[in-house]
N, C-alpha and C. Protein backbone atom coordinates (compact mmCIF):
# COMPACT_ATOMS: atom_id res chain seq x y z
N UNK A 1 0.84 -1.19 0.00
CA UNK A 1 0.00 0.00 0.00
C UNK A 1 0.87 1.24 0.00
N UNK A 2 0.61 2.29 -0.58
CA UNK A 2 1.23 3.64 -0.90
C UNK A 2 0.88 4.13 0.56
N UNK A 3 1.80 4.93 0.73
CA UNK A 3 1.52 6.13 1.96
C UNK A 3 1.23 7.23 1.31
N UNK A 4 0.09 7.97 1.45
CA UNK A 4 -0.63 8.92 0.95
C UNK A 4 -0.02 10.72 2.10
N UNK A 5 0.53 11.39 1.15
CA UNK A 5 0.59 12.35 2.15
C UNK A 5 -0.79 12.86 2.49
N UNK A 6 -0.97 13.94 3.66
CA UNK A 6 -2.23 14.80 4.09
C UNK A 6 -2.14 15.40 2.52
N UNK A 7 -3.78 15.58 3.13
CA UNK A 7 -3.97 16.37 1.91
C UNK A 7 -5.21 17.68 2.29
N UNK A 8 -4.97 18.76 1.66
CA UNK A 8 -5.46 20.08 2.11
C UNK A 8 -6.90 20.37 0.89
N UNK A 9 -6.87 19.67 -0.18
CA UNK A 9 -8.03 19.45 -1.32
C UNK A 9 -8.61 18.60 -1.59
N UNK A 10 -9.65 18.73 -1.93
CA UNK A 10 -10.48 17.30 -2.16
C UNK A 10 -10.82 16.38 -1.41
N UNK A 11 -11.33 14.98 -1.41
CA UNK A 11 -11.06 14.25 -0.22
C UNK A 11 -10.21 14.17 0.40
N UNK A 12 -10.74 13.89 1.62
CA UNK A 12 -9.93 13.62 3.13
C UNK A 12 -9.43 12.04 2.84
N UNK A 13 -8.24 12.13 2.90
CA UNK A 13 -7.62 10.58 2.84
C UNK A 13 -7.75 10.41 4.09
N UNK A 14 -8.03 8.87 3.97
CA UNK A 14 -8.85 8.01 4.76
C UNK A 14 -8.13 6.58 4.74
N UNK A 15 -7.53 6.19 6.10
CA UNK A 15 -7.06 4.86 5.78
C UNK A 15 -8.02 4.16 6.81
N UNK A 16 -8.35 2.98 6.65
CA UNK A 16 -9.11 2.03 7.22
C UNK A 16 -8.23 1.17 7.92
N UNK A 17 -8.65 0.79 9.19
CA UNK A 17 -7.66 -0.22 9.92
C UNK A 17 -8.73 -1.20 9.69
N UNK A 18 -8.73 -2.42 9.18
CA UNK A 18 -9.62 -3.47 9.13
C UNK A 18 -8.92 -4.83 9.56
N UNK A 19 -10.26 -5.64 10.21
CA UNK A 19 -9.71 -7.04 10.61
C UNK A 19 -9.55 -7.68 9.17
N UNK A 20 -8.47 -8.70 9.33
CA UNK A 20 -7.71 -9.21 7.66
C UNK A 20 -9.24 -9.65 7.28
N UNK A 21 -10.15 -10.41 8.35
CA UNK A 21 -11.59 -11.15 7.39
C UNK A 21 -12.29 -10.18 6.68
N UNK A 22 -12.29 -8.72 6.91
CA UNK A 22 -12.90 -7.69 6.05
C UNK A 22 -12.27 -7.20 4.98
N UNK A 23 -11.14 -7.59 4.52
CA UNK A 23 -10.43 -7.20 3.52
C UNK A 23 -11.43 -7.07 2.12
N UNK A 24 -11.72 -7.84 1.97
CA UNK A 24 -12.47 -8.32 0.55
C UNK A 24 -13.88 -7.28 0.82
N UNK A 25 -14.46 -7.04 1.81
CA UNK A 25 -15.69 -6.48 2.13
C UNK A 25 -15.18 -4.90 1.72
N UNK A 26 -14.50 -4.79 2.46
CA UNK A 26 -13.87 -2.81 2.33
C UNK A 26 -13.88 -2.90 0.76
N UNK A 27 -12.82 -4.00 0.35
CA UNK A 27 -12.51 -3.08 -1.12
C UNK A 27 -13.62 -3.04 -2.16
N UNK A 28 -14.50 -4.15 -1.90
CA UNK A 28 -15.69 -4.24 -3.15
C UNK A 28 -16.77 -2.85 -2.74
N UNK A 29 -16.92 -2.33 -1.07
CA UNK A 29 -17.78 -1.06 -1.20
C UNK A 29 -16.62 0.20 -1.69
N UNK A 30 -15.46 0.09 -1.33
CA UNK A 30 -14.43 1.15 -2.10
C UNK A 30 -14.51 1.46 -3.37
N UNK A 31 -14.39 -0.11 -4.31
CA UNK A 31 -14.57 0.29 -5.90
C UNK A 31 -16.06 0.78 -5.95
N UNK A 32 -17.15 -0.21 -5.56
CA UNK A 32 -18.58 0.40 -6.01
C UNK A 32 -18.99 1.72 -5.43
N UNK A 33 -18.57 2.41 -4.77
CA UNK A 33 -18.29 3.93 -4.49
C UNK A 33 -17.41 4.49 -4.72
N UNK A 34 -15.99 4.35 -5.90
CA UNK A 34 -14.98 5.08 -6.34
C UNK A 34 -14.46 5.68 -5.27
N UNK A 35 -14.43 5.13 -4.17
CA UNK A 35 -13.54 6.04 -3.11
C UNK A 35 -12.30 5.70 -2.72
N UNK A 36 -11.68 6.73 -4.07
CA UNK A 36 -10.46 6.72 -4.51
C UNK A 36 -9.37 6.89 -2.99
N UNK A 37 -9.80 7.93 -2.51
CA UNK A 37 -9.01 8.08 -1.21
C UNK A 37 -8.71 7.19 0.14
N UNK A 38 -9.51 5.81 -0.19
CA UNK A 38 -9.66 5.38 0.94
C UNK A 38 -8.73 4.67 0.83
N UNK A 39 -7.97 4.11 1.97
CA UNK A 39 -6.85 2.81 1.90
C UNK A 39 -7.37 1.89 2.99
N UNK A 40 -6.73 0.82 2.84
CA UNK A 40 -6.58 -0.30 4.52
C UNK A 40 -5.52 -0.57 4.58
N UNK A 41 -5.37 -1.04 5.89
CA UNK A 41 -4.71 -1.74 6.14
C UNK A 41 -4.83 -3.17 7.35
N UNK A 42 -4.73 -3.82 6.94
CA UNK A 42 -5.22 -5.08 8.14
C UNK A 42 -4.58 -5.73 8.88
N UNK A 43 -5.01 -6.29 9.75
CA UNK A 43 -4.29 -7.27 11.50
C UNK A 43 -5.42 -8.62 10.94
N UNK A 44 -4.20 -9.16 11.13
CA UNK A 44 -4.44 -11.21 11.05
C UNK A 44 -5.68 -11.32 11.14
N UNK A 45 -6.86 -11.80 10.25
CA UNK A 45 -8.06 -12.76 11.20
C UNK A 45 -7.96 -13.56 12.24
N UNK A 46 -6.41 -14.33 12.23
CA UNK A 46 -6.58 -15.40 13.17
C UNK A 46 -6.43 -14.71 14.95
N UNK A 47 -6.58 -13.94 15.04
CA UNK A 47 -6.60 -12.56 15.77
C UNK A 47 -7.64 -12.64 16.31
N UNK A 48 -8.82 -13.23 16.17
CA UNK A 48 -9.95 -13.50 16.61
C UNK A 48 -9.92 -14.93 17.71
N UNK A 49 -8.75 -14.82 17.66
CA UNK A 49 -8.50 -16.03 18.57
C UNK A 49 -7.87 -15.98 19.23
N UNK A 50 -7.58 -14.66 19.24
CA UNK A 50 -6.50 -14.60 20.30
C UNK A 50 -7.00 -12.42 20.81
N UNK A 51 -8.04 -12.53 20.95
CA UNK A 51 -8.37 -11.13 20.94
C UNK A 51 -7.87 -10.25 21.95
N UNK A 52 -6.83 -10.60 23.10
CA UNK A 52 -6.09 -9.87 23.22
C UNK A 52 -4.92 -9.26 22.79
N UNK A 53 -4.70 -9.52 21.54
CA UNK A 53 -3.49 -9.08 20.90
C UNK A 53 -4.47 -7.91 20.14
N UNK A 54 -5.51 -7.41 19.99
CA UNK A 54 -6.23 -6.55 18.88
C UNK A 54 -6.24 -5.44 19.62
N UNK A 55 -6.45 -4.72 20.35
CA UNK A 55 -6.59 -3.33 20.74
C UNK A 55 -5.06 -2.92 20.76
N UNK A 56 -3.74 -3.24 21.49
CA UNK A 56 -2.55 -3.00 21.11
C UNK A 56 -1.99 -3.13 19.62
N UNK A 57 -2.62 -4.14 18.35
CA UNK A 57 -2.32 -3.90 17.30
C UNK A 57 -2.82 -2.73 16.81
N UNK A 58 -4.27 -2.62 17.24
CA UNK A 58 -4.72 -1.38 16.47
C UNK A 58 -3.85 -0.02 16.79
N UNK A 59 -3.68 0.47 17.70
CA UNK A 59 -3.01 1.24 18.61
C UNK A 59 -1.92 1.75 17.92
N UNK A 60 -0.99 0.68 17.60
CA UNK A 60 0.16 0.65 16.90
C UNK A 60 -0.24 0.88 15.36
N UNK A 61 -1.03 0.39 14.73
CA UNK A 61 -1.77 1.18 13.11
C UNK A 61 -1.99 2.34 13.21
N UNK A 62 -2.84 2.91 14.08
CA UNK A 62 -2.92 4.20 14.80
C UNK A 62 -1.93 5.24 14.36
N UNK A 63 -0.98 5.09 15.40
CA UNK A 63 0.06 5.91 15.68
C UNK A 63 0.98 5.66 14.35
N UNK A 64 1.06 4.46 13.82
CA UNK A 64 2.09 4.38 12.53
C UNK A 64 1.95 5.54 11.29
N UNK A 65 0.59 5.59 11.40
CA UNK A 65 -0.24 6.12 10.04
C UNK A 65 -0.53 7.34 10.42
N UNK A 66 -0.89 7.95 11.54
CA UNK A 66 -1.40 9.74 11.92
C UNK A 66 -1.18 10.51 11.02
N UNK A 67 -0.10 10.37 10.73
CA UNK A 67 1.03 11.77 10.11
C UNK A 67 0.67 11.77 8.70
N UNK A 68 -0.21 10.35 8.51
CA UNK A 68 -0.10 10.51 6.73
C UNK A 68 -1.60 10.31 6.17
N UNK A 69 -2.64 10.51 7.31
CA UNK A 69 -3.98 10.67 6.58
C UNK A 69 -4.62 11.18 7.41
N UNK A 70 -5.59 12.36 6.78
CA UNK A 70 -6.52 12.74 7.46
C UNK A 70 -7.19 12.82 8.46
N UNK A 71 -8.00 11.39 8.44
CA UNK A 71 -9.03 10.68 9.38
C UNK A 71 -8.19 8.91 9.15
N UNK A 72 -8.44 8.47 10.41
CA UNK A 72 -8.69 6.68 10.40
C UNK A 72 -9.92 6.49 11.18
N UNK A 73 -10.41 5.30 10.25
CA UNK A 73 -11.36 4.41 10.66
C UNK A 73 -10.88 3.13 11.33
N UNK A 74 -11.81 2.59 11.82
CA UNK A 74 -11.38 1.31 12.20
C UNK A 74 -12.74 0.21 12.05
N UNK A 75 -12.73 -0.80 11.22
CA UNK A 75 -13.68 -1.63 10.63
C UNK A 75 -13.62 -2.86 11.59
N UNK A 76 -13.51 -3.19 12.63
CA UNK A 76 -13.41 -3.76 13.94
C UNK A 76 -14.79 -3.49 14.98
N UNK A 77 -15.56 -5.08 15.07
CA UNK A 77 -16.58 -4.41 16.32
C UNK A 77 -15.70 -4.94 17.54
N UNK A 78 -16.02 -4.92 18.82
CA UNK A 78 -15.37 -5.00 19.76
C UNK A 78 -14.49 -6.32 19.93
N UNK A 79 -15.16 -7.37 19.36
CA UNK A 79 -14.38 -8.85 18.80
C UNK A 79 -13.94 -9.02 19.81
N UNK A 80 -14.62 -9.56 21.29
CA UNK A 80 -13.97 -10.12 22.10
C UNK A 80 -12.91 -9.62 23.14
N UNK A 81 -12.58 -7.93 23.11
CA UNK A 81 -11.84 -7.38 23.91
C UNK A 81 -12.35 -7.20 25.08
N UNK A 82 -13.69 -7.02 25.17
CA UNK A 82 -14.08 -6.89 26.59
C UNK A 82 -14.39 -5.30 26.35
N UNK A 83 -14.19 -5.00 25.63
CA UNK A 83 -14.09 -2.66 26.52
C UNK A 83 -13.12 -2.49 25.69
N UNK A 84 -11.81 -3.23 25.79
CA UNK A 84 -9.88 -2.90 25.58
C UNK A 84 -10.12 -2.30 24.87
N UNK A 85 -10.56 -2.42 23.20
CA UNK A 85 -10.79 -1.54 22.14
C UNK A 85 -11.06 -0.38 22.31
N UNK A 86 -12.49 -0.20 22.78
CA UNK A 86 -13.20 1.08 22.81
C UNK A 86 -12.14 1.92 23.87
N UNK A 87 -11.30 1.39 24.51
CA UNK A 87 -10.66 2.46 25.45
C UNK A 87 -9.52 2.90 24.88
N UNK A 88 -8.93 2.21 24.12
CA UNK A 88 -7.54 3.11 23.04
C UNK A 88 -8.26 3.75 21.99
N UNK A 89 -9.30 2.79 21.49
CA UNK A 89 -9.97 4.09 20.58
C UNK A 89 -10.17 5.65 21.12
N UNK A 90 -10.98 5.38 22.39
CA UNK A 90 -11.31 6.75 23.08
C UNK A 90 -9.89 7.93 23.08
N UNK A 91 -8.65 6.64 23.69
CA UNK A 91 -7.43 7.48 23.78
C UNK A 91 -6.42 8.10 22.47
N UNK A 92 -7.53 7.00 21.57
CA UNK A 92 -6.45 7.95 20.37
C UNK A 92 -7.24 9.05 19.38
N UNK A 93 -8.75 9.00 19.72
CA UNK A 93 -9.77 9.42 19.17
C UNK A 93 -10.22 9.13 17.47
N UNK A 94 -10.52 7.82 17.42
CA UNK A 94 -10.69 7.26 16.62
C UNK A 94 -11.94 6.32 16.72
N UNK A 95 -12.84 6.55 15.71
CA UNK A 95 -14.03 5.63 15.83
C UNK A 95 -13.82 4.35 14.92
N UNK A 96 -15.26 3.48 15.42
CA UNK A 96 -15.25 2.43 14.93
C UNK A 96 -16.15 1.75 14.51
N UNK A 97 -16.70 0.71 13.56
CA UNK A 97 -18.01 0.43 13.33
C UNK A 97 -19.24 -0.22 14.52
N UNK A 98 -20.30 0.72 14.59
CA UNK A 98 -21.14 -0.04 16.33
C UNK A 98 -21.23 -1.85 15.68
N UNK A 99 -21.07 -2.21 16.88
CA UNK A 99 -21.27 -3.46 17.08
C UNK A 99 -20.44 -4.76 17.73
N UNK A 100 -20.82 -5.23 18.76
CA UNK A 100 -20.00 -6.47 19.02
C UNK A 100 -18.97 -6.73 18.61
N UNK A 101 -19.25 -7.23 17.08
CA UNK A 101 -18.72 -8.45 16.18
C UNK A 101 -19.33 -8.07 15.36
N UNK A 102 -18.96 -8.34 13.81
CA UNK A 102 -19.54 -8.29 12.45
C UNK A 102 -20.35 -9.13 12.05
N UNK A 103 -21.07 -10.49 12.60
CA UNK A 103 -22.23 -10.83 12.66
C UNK A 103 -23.49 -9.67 12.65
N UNK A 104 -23.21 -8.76 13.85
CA UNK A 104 -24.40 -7.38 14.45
C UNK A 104 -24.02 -6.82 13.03
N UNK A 105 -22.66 -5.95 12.52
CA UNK A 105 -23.05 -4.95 11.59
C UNK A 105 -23.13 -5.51 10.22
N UNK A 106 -22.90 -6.98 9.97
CA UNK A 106 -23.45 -7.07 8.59
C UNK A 106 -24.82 -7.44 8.65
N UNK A 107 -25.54 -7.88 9.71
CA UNK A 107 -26.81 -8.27 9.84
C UNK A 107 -27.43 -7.01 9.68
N UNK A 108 -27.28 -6.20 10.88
CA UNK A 108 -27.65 -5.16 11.18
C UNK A 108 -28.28 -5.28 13.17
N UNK A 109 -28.09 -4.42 13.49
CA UNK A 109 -28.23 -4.54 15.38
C UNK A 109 -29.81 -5.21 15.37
N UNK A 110 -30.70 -4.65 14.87
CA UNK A 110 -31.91 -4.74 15.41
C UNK A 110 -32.38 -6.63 14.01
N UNK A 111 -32.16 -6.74 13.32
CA UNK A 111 -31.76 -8.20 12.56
C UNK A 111 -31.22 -9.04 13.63
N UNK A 112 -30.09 -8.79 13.46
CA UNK A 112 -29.12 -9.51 14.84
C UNK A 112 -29.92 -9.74 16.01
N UNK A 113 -30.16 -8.51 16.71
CA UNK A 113 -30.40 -9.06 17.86
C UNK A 113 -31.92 -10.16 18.04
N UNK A 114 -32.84 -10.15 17.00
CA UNK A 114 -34.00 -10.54 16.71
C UNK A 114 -33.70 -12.07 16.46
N UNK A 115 -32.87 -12.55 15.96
CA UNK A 115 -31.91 -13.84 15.44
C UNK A 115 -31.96 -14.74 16.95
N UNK A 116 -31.00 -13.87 17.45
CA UNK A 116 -31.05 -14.10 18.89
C UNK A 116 -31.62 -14.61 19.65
N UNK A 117 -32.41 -13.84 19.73
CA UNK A 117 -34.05 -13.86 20.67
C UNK A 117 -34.50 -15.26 19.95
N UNK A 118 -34.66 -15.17 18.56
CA UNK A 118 -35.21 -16.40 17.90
C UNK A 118 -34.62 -18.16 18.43
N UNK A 119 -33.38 -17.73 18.63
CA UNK A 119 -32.51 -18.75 18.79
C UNK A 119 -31.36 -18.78 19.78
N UNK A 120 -31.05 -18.61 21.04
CA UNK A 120 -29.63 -18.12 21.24
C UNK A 120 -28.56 -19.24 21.06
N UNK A 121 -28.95 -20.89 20.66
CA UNK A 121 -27.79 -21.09 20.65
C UNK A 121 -27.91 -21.44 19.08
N UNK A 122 -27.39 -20.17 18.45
CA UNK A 122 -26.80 -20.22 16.75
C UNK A 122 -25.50 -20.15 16.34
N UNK A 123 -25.29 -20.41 16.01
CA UNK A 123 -23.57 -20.48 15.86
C UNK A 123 -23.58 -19.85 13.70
N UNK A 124 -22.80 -18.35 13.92
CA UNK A 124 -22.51 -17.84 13.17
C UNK A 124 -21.91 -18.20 11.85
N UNK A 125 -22.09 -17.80 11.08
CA UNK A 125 -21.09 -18.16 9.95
C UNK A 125 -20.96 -16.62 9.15
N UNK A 126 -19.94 -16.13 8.24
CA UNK A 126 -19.97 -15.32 7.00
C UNK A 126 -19.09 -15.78 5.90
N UNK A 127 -18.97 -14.89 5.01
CA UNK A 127 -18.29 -15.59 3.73
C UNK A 127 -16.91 -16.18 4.08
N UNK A 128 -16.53 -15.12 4.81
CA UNK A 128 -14.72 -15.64 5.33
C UNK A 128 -14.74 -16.67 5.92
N UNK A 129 -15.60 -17.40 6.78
CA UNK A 129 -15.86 -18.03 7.51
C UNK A 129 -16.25 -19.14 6.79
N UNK A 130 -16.92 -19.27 5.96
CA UNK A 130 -17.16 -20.52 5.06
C UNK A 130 -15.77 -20.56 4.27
N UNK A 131 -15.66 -19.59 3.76
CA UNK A 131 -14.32 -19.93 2.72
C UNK A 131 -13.16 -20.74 3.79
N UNK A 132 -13.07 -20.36 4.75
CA UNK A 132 -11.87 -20.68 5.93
C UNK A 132 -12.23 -21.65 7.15
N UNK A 133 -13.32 -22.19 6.93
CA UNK A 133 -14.26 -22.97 8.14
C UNK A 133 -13.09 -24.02 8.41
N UNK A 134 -12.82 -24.95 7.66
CA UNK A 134 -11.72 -25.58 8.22
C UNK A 134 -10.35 -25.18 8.78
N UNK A 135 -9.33 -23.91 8.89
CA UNK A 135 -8.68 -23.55 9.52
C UNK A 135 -8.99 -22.83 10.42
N UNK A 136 -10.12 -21.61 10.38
CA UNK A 136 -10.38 -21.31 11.44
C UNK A 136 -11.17 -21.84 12.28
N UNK A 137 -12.00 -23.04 12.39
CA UNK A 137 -13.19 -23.50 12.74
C UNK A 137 -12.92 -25.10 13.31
N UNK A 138 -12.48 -26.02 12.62
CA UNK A 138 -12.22 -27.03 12.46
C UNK A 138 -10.71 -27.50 13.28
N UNK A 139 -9.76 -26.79 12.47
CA UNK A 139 -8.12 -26.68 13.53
C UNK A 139 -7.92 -25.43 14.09
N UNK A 140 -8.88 -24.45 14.56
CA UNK A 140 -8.52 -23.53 15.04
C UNK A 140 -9.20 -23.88 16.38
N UNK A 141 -10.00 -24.80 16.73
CA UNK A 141 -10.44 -25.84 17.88
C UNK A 141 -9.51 -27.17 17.78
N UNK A 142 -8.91 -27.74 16.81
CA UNK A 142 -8.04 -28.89 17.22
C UNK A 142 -8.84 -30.27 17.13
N UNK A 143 -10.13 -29.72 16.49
CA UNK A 143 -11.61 -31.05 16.10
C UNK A 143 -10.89 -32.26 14.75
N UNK A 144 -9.62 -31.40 14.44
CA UNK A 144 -8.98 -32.10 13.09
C UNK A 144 -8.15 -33.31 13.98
N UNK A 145 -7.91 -33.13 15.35
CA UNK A 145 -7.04 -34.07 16.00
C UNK A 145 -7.69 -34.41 17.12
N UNK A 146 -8.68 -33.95 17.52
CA UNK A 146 -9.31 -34.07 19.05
C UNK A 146 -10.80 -33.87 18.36
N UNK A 147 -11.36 -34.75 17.27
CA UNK A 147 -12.90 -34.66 16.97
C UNK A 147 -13.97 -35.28 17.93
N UNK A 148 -13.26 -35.78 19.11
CA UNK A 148 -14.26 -35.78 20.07
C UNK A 148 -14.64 -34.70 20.95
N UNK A 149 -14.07 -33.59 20.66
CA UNK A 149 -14.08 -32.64 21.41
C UNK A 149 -15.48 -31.78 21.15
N UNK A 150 -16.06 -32.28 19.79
CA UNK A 150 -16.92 -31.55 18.79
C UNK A 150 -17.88 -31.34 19.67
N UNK A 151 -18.99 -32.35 20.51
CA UNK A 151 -19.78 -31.89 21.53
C UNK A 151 -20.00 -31.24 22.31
N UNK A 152 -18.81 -31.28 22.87
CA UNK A 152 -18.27 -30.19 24.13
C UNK A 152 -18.55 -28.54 23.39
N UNK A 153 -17.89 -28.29 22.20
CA UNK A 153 -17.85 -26.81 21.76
C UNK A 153 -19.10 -26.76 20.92
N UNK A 154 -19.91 -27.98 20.29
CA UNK A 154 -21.16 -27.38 19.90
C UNK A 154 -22.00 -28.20 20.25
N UNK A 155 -22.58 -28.89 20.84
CA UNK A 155 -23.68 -29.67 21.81
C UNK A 155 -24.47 -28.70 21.96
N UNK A 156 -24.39 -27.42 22.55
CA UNK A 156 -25.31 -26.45 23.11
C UNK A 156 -25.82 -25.56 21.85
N UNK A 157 -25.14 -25.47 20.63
CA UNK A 157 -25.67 -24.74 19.74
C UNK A 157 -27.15 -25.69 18.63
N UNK A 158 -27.79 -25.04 18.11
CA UNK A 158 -29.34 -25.89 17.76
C UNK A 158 -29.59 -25.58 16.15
N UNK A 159 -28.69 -24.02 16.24
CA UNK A 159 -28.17 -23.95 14.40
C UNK A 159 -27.61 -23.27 13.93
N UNK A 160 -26.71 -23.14 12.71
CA UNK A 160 -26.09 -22.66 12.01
C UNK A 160 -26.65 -21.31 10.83
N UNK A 161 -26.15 -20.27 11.24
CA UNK A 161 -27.23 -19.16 10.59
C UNK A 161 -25.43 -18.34 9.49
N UNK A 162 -25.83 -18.46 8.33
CA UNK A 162 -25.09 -18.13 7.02
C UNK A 162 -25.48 -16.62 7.20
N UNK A 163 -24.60 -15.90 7.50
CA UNK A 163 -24.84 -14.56 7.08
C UNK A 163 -23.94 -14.44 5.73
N UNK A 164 -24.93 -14.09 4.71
CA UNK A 164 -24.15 -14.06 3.26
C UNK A 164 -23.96 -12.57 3.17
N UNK A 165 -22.70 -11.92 2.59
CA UNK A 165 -22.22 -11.07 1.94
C UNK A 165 -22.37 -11.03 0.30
N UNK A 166 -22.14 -11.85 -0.58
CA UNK A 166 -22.21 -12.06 -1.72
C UNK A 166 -22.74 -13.40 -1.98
N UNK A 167 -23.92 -13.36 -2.61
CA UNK A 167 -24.23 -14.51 -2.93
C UNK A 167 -23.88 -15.52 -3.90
N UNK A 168 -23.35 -16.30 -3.36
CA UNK A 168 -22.32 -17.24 -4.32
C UNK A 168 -22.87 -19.23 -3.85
N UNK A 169 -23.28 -19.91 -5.14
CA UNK A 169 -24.21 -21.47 -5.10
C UNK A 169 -23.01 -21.95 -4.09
N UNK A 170 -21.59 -22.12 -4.50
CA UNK A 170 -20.72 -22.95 -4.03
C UNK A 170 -20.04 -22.22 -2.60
N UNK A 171 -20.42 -20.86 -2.48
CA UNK A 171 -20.11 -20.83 -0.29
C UNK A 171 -21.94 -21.50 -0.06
N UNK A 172 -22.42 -21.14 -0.70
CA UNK A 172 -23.74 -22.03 0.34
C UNK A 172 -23.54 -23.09 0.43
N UNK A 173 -22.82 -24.26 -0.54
CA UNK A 173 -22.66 -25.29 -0.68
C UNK A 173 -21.46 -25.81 0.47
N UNK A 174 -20.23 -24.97 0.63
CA UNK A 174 -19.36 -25.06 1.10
C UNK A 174 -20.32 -25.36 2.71
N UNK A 175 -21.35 -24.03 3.02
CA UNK A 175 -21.67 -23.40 4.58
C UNK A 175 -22.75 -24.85 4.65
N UNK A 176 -23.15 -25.56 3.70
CA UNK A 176 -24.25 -26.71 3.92
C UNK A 176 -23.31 -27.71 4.59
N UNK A 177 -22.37 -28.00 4.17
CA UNK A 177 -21.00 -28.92 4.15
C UNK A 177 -20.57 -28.42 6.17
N UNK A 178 -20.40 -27.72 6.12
CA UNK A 178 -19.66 -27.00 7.42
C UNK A 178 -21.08 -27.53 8.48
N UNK A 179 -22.22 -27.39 8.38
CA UNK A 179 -23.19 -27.55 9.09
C UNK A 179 -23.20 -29.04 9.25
N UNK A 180 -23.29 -29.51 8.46
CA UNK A 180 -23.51 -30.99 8.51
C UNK A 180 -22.34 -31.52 9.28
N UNK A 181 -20.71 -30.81 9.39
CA UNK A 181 -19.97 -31.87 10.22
C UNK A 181 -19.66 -31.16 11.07
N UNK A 182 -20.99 -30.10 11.55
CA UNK A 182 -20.96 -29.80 13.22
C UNK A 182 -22.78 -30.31 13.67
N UNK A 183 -23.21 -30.93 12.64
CA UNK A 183 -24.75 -31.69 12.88
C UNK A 183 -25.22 -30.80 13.66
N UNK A 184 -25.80 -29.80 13.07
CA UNK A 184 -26.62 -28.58 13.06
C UNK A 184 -26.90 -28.31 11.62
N UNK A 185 -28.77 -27.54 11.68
CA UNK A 185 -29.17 -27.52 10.49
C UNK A 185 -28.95 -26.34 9.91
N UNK A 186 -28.88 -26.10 8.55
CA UNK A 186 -28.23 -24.53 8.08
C UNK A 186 -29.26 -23.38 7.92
N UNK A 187 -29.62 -22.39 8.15
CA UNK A 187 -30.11 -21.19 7.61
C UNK A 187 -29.47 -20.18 6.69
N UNK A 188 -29.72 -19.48 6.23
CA UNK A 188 -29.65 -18.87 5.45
C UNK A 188 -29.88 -17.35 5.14
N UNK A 189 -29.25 -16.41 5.40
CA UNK A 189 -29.32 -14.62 5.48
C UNK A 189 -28.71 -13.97 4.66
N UNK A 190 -29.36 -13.44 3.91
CA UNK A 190 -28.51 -12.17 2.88
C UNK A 190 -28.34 -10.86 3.68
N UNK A 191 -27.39 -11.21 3.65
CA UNK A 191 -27.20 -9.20 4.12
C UNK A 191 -26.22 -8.10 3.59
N UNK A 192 -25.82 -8.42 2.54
CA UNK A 192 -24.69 -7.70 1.64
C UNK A 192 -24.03 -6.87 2.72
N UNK A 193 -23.50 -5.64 2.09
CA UNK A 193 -22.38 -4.76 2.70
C UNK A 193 -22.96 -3.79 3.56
N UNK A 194 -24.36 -3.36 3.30
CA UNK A 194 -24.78 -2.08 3.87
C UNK A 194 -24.26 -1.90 5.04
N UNK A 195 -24.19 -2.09 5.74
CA UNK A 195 -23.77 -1.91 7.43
C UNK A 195 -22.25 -1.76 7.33
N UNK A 196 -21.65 -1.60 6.17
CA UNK A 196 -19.73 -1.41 6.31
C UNK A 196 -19.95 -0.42 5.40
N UNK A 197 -20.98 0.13 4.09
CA UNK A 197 -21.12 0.99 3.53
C UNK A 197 -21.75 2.24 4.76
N UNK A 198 -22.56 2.03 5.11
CA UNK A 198 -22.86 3.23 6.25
C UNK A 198 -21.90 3.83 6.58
N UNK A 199 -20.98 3.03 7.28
CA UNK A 199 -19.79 3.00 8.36
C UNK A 199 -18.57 3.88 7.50
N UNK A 200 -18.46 3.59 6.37
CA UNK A 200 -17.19 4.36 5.82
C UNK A 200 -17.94 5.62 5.12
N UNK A 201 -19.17 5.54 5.21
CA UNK A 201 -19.86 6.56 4.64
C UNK A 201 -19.80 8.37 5.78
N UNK A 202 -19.36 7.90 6.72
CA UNK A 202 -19.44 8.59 8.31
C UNK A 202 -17.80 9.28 7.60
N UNK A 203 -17.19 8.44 7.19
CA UNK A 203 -15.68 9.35 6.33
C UNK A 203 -15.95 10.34 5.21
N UNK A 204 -16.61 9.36 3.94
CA UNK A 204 -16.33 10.16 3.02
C UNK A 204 -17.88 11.63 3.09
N UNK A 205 -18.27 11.80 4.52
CA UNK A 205 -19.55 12.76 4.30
C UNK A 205 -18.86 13.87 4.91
N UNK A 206 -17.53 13.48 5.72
CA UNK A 206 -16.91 14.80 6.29
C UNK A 206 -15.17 15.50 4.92
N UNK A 207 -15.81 15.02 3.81
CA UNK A 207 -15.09 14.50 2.82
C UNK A 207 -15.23 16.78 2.31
């Protein structure tokens, strides 16, 4: 990625700190809104597994980048920090997309939380997540060497809910596949980008 100097015309350059699983999400609302100015840059998905390493990475994106854009975003819901996030955010004054986890903002809060209510033990899925179900899902629990363990981590869940980003026959096919060898039945949710288009939209309106 180029380092963009400040800039005093035109858009406000805008770099995005995004979790690596949003990579593909940022850039397809970037091109379909020509927002030429925007950049990312991303911290590991597998980061989600270890979510105390994420508020000190961000921190450090932060401070790396100040000097050379405008505004930063950060495409991160709280993912398991507890608060940690929202409190270096506060300290570096930098916002971030509302929500938990990106389940809430690609669903949407009031979707999401309705899901919920419907079901609480659902066990998530999105595109990254189907594309990657076996490393992050499968050996990122150790079910590839310890598949008796499978009960223990999903016994309590009753189903599997596909939040789709892009609708594609072969991730449904993939997310049917993923359900069946955690024996839970699959659902099915479109919810494209809107909720990450809003979110960078909060940039390019102070543009």
């Amino acid at each position: 990625m180029t380092s963009p100097s400040k800039q005093t015309d035109g858009p406000r350059s805008t770099l995005v700190i995004a979790c690596g699983a949003l990579a593909r999400e940022f850039l397809a609302v970037k091109t379909a809104n020509g927002w030429d100015h925007m950049e990312v840059t991303c911290l590991p998905a597998i980061w989600h597994n270890y979510p105390q390493k994420i508020p000190d990475g961000i921190r450090r994106k932060i401070r790396a980048n100040r000097a050379k854009y405008d505004e930063i975003l950060v495409l991160y819901g709280d993912c398991g920090t507890g608060g940690l996030l929202d409190a270096v955010l506060a300290e570096e004054g930098v916002e971030r997309i509302d929500g938990p986890h990106c389940y809430s903002f690609f669903a949407g809060a009031d979707v999401f939380d309705r899901m919920q209510e419907e079901e609480i033990g659902t066990f998530y899925l999105t595109d990254f997540l189907v594309r990657h179900f076996d490393r992050f899902v499968i050996k990122g629990l150790k079910l590839d060497v310890h598949p008796q363990l499978l009960p223990m981590y999903f016994g309590h869940y009753k189903r599997v809910m596909f939040l789709v980003q892009f609708p594609d026959p072969v991730l449904e096919s993939k997310a049917k596949a993923a359900a069946e060898r955690l024996g839970l039945p699959l659902e099915v949710h479109y919810t494209g980008l809107t909720g990450v288009e809003r979110f960078l939209e909060t940039g390019q309106a102070r543009t």
